[in-house]
C-alpha atoms as a PDB file:
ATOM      1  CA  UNK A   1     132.249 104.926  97.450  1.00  0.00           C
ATOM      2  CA  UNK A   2     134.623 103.295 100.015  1.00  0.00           C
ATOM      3  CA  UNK A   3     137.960 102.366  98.902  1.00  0.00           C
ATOM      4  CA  UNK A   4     138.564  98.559  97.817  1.00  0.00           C
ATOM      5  CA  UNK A   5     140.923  97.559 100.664  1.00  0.00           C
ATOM      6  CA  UNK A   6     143.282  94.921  98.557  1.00  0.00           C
ATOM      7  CA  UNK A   7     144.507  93.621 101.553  1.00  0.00           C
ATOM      8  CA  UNK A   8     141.211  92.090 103.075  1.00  0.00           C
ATOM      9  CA  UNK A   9     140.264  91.097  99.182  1.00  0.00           C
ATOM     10  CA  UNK A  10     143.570  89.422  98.935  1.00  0.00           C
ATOM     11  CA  UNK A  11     142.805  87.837 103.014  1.00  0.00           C
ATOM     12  CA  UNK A  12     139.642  86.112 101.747  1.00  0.00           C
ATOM     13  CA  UNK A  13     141.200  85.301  98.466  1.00  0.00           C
ATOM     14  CA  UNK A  14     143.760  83.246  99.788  1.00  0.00           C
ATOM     15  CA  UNK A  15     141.724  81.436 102.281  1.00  0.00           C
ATOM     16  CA  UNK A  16     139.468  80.267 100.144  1.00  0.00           C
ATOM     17  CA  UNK A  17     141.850  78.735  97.879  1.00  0.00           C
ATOM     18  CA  UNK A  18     143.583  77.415 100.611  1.00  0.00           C
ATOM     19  CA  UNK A  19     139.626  75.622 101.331  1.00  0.00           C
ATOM     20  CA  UNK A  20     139.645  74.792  97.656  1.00  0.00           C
ATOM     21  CA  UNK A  21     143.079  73.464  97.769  1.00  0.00           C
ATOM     22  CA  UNK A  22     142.366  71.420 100.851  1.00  0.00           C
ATOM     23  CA  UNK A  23     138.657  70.071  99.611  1.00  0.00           C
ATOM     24  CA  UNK A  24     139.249  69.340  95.875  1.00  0.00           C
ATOM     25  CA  UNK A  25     141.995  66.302  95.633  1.00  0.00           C
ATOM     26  CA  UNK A  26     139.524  64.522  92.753  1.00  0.00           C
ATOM     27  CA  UNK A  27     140.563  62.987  89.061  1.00  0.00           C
ATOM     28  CA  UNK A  28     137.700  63.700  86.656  1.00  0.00           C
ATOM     29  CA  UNK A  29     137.100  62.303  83.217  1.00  0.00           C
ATOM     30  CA  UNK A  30     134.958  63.278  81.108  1.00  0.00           C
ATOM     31  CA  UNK A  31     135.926  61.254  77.881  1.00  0.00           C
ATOM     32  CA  UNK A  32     135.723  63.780  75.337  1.00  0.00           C
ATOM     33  CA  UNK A  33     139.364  62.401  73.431  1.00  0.00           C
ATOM     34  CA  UNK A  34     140.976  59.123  73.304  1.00  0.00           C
ATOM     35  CA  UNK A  35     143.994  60.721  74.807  1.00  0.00           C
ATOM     36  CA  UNK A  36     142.469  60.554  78.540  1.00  0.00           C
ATOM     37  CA  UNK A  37     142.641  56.550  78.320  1.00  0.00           C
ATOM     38  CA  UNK A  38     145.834  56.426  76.255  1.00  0.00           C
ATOM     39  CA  UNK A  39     147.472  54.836  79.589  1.00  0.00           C
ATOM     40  CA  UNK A  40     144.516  52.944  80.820  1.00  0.00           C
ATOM     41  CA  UNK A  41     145.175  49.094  80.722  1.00  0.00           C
ATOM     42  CA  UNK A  42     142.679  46.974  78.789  1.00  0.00           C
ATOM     43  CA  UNK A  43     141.979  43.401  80.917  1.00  0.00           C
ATOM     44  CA  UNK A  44     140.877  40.359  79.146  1.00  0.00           C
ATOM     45  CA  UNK A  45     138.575  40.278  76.312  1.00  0.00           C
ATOM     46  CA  UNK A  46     137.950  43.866  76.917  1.00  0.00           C
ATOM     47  CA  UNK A  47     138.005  46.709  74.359  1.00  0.00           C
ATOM     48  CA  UNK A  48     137.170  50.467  74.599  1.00  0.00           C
ATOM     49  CA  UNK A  49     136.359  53.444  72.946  1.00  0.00           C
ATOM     50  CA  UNK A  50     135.455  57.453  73.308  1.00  0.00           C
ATOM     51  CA  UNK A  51     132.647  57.891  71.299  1.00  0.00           C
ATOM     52  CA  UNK A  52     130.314  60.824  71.503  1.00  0.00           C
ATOM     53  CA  UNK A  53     131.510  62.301  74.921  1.00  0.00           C
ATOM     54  CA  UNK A  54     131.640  58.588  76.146  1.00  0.00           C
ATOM     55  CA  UNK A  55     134.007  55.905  76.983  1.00  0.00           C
ATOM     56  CA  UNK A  56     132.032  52.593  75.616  1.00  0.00           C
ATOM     57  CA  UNK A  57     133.523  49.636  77.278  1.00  0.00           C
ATOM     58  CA  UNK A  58     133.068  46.260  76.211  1.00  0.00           C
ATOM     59  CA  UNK A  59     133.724  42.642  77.805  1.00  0.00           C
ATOM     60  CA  UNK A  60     133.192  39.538  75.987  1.00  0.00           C
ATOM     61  CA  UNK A  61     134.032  35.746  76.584  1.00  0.00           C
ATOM     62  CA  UNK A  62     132.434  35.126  80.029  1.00  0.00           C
ATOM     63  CA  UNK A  63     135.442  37.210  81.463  1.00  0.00           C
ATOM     64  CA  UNK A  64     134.939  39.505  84.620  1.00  0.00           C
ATOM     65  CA  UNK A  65     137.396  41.986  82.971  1.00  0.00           C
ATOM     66  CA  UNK A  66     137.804  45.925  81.999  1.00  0.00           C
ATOM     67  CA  UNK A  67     139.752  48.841  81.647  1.00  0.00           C
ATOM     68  CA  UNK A  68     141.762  50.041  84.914  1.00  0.00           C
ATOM     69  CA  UNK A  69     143.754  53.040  85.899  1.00  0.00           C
ATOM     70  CA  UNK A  70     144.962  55.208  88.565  1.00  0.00           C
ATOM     71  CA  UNK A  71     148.237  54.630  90.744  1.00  0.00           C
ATOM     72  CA  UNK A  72     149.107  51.172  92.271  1.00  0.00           C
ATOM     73  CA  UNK A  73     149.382  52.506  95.580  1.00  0.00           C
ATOM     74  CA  UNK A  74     146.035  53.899  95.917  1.00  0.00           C
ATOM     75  CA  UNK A  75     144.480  53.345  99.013  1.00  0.00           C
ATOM     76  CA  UNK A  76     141.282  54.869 100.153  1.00  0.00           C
ATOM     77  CA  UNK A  77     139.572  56.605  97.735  1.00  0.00           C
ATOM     78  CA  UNK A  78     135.666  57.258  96.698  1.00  0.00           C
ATOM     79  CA  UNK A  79     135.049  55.837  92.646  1.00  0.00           C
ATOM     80  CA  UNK A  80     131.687  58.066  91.052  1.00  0.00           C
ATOM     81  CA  UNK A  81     130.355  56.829  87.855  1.00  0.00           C
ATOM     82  CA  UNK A  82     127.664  57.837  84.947  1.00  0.00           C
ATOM     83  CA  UNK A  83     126.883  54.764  83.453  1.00  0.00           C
ATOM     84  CA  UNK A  84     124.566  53.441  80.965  1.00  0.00           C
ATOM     85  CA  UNK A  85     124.200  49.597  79.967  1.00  0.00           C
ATOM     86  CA  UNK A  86     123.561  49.698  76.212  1.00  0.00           C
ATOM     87  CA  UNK A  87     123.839  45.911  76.467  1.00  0.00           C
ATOM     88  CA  UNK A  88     124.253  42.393  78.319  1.00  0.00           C
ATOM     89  CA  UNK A  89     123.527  41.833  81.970  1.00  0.00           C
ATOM     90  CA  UNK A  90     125.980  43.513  84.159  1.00  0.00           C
ATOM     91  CA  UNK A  91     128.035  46.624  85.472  1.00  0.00           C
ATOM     92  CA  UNK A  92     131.020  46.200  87.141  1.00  0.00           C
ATOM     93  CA  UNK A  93     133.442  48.664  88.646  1.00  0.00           C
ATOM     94  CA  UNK A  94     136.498  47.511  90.220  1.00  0.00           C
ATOM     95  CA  UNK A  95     138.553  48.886  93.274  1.00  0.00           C
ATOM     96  CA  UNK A  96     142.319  47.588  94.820  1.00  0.00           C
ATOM     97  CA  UNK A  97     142.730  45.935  91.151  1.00  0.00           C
ATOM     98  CA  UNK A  98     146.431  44.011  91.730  1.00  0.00           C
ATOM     99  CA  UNK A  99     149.001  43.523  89.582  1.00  0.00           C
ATOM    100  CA  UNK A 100     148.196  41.759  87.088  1.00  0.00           C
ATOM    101  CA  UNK A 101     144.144  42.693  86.690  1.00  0.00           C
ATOM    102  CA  UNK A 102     142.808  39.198  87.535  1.00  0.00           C
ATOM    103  CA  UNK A 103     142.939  40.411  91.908  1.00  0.00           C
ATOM    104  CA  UNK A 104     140.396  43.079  92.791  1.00  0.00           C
ATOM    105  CA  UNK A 105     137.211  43.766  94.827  1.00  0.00           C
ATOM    106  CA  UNK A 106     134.252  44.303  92.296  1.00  0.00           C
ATOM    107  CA  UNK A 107     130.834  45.334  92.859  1.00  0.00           C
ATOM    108  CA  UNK A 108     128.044  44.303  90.396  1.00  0.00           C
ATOM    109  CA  UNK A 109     125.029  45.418  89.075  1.00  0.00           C
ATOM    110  CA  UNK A 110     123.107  42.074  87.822  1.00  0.00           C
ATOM    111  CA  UNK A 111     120.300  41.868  85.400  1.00  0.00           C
ATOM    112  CA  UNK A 112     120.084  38.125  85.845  1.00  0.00           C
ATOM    113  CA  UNK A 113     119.323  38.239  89.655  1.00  0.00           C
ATOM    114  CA  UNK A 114     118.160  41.748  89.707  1.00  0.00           C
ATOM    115  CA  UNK A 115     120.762  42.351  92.458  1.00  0.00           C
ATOM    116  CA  UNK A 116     123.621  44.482  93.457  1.00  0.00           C
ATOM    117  CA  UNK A 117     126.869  42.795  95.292  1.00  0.00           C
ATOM    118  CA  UNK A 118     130.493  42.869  96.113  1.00  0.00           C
ATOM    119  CA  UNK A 119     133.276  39.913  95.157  1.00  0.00           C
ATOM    120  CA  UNK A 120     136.663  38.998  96.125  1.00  0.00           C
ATOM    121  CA  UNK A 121     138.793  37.812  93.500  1.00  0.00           C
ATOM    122  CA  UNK A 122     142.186  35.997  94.355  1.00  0.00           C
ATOM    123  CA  UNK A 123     144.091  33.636  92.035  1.00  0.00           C
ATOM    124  CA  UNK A 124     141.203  34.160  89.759  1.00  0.00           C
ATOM    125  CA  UNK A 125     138.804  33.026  92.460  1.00  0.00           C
ATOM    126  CA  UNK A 126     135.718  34.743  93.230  1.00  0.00           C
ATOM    127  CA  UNK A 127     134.295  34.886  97.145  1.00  0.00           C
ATOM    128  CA  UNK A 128     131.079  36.729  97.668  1.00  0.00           C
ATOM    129  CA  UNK A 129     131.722  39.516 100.492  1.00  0.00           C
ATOM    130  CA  UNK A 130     128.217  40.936  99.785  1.00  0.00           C
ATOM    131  CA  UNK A 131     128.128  39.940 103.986  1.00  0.00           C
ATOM    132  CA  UNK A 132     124.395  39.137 103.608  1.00  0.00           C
ATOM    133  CA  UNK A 133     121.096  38.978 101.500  1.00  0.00           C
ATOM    134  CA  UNK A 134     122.194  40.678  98.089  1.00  0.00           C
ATOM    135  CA  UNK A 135     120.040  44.011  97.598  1.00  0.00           C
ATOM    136  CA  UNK A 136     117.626  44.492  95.005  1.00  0.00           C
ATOM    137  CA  UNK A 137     118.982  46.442  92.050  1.00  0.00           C
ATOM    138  CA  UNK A 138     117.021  49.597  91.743  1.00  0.00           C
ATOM    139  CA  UNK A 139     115.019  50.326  88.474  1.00  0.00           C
ATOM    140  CA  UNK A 140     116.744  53.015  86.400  1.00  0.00           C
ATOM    141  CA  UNK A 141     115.292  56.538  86.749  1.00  0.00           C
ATOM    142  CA  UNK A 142     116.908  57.158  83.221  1.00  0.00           C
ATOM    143  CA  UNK A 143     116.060  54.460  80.872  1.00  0.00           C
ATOM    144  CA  UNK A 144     116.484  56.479  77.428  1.00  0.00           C
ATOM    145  CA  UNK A 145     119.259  54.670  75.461  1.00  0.00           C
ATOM    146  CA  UNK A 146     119.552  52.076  78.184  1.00  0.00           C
ATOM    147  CA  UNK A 147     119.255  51.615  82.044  1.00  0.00           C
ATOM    148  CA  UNK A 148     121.484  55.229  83.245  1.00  0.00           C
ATOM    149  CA  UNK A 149     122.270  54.809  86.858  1.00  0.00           C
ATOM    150  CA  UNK A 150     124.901  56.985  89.000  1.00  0.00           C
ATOM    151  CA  UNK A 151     126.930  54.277  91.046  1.00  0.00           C
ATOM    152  CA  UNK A 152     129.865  54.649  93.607  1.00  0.00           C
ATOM    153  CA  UNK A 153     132.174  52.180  95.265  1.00  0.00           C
ATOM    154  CA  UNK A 154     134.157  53.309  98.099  1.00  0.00           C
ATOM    155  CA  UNK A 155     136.908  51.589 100.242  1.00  0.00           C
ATOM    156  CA  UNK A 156     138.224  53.324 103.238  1.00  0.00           C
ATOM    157  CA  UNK A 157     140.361  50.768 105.093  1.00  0.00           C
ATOM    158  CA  UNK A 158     138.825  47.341 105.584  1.00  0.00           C
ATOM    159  CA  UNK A 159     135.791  48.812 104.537  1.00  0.00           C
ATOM    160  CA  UNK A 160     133.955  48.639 101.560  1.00  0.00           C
ATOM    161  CA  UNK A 161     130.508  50.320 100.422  1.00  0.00           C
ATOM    162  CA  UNK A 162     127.929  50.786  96.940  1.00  0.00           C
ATOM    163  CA  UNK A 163     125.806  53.375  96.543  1.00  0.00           C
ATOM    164  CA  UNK A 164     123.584  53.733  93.733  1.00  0.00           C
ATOM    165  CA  UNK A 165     121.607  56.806  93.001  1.00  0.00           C
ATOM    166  CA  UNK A 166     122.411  58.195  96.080  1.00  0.00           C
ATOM    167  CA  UNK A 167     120.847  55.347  98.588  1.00  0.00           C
ATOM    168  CA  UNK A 168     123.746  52.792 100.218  1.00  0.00           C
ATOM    169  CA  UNK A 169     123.381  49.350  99.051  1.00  0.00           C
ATOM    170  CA  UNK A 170     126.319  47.222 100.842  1.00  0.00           C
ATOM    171  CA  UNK A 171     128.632  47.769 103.296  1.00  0.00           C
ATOM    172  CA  UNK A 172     131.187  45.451 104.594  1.00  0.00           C
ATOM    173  CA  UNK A 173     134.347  44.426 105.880  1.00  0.00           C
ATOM    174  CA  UNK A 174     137.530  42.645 104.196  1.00  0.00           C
ATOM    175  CA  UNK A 175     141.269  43.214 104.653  1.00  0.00           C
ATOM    176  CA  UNK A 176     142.478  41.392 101.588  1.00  0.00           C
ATOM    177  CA  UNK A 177     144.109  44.104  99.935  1.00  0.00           C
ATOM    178  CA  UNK A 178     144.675  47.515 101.094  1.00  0.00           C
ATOM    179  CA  UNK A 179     146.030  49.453  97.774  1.00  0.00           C
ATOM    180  CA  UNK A 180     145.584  48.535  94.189  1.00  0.00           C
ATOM    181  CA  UNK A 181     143.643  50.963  91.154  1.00  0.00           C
ATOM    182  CA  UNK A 182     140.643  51.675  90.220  1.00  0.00           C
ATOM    183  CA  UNK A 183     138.838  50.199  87.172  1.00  0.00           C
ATOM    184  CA  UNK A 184     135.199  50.221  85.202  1.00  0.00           C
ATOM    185  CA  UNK A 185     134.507  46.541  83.587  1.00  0.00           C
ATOM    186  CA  UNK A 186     131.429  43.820  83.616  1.00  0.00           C
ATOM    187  CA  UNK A 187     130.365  40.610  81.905  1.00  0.00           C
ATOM    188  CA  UNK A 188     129.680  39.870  78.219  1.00  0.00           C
ATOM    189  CA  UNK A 189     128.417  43.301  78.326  1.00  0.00           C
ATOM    190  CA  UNK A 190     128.320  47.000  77.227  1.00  0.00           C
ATOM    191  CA  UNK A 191     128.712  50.055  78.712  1.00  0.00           C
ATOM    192  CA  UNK A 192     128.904  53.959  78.208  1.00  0.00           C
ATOM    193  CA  UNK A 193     130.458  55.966  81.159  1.00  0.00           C
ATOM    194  CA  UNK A 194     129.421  59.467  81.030  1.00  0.00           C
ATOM    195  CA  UNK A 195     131.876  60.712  83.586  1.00  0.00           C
ATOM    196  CA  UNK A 196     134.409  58.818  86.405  1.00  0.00           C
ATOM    197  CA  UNK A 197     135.528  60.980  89.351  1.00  0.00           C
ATOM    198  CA  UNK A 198     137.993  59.689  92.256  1.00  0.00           C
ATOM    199  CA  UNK A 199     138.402  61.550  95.530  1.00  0.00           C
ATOM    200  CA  UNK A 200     140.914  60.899  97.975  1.00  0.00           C
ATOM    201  CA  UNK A 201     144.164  60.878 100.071  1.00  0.00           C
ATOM    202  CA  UNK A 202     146.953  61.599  97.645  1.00  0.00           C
ATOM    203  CA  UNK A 203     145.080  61.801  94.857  1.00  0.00           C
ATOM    204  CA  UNK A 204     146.256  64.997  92.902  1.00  0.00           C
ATOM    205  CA  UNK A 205     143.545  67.573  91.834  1.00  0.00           C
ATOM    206  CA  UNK A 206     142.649  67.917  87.811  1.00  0.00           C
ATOM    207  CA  UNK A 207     141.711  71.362  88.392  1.00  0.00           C
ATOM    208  CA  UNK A 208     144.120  74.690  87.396  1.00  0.00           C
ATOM    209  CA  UNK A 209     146.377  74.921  90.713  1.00  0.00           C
ATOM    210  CA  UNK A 210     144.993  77.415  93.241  1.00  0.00           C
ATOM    211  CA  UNK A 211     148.506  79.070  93.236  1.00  0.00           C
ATOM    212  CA  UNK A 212     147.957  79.958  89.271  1.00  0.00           C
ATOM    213  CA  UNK A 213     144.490  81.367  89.885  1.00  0.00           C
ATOM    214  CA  UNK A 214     145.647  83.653  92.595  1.00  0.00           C
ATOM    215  CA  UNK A 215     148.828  85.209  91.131  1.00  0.00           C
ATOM    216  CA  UNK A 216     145.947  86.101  88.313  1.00  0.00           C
ATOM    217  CA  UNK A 217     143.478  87.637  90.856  1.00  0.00           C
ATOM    218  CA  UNK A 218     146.206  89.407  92.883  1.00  0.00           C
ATOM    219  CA  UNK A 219     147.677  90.661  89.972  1.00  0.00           C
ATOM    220  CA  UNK A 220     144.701  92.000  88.527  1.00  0.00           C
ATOM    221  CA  UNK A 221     143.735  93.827  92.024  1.00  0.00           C
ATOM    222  CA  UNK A 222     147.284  95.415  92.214  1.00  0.00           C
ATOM    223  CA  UNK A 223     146.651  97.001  88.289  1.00  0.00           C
ATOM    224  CA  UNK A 224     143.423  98.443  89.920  1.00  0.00           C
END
């Protein structure tokens, strides 16, 4: 048997973690303590709760409200959601939420139109920026326990674009604000998030550093 050559193992090692390193700038949550929304800022009329591996969020009183997060001077990033309406007739997430929450870009999910959009809110003001004939809301693939859909809201610049379940619903253009949080909200409505994920710029990884995995690898090929 040829002799393990540690320096090529520790070569390949450390470019791969320098791929990982470079590829992996994502927040995950998976909601299974209270402690990962302990800083998360409730809006109006809004209340949450982990519950069973879920954050349940609820909005009541007509408001367009929920919970945000994240840094203030986020700018592009990619939001990915699991969620499941367990009641009422819309999802919401937010992206560029101002300080306070009442400025944002929001995308919808409506039961009452059976539609998907984006709005504008300044001063408390909505403007549609859907920039056209609102898309039909897909049916759920995962109705069990209420409609499950996997839904993502991206802004890169003065653009901004929905996907749900993997199939682009609206893209458009609007330079109103250029930085602001993330959030997850709706309408006299509830909802269970299974997971939220943000990639982008400046966004610090949740995984172990690369730099603590490979002092462990090097120093366990250096004991061999």
């Amino acid at each position: 048997m040829r002799k393990l050559n540690t320096q090529w193992v520790y070569a390949c090692i450390c470019l791969g973690f320098m791929l990982i390193g470079h590829t992996a700038q994502a927040i995950r949550y998976e909601f299974d303590s209270d402690k990962e929304i302990a800083d998360w800022e409730l809006g109006p009329q809004a209340t949450a709760k982990v519950k069973d591996g879920m954050l349940e969020l609820t909005v009541a009183g007509g408001q367009n409200s929920g919970i945000y997060f994240g840094e203030e001077n986020w700018t592009d990033y990619r939001m990915e959601v699991k969620a499941r309406k367990i009641a009422g007739p819309y999802f919401h997430l937010f992206v560029r939420t101002q300080e306070p929450a009442v400025d944002f870009y929001f995308m919808e999910i409506s039961y009452n139109s059976h539609t998907t959009s984006i709005f504008m809110f300044q001063g408390g003001g909505a403007n549609e920026i859907t920039g056209g004939p609102r898309p039909k809301r897909p049916d759920s693939k995962d109705t069990k326990g209420g409609d499950a859909y996997t839904i993502v809201f991206e802004v890169e610049g003065e653009t901004l674009r929905t996907y749900i379940d993997g199939e682009l619903m609206v893209e458009n253009q609007d330079k109103t604000y250029d930085k602001g949080r993330p959030g997850l909200g709706g309408r006299d409505s509830t909802v269970a998030y299974e997971y939220v994920e943000i990639n982008g710029e400046g966004i610090p990884p949740t995984a172990v550093e690369p730099t603590d995995k490979l002092a462990m690898l090097w120093g366990e090929l250096k004991s061999r």
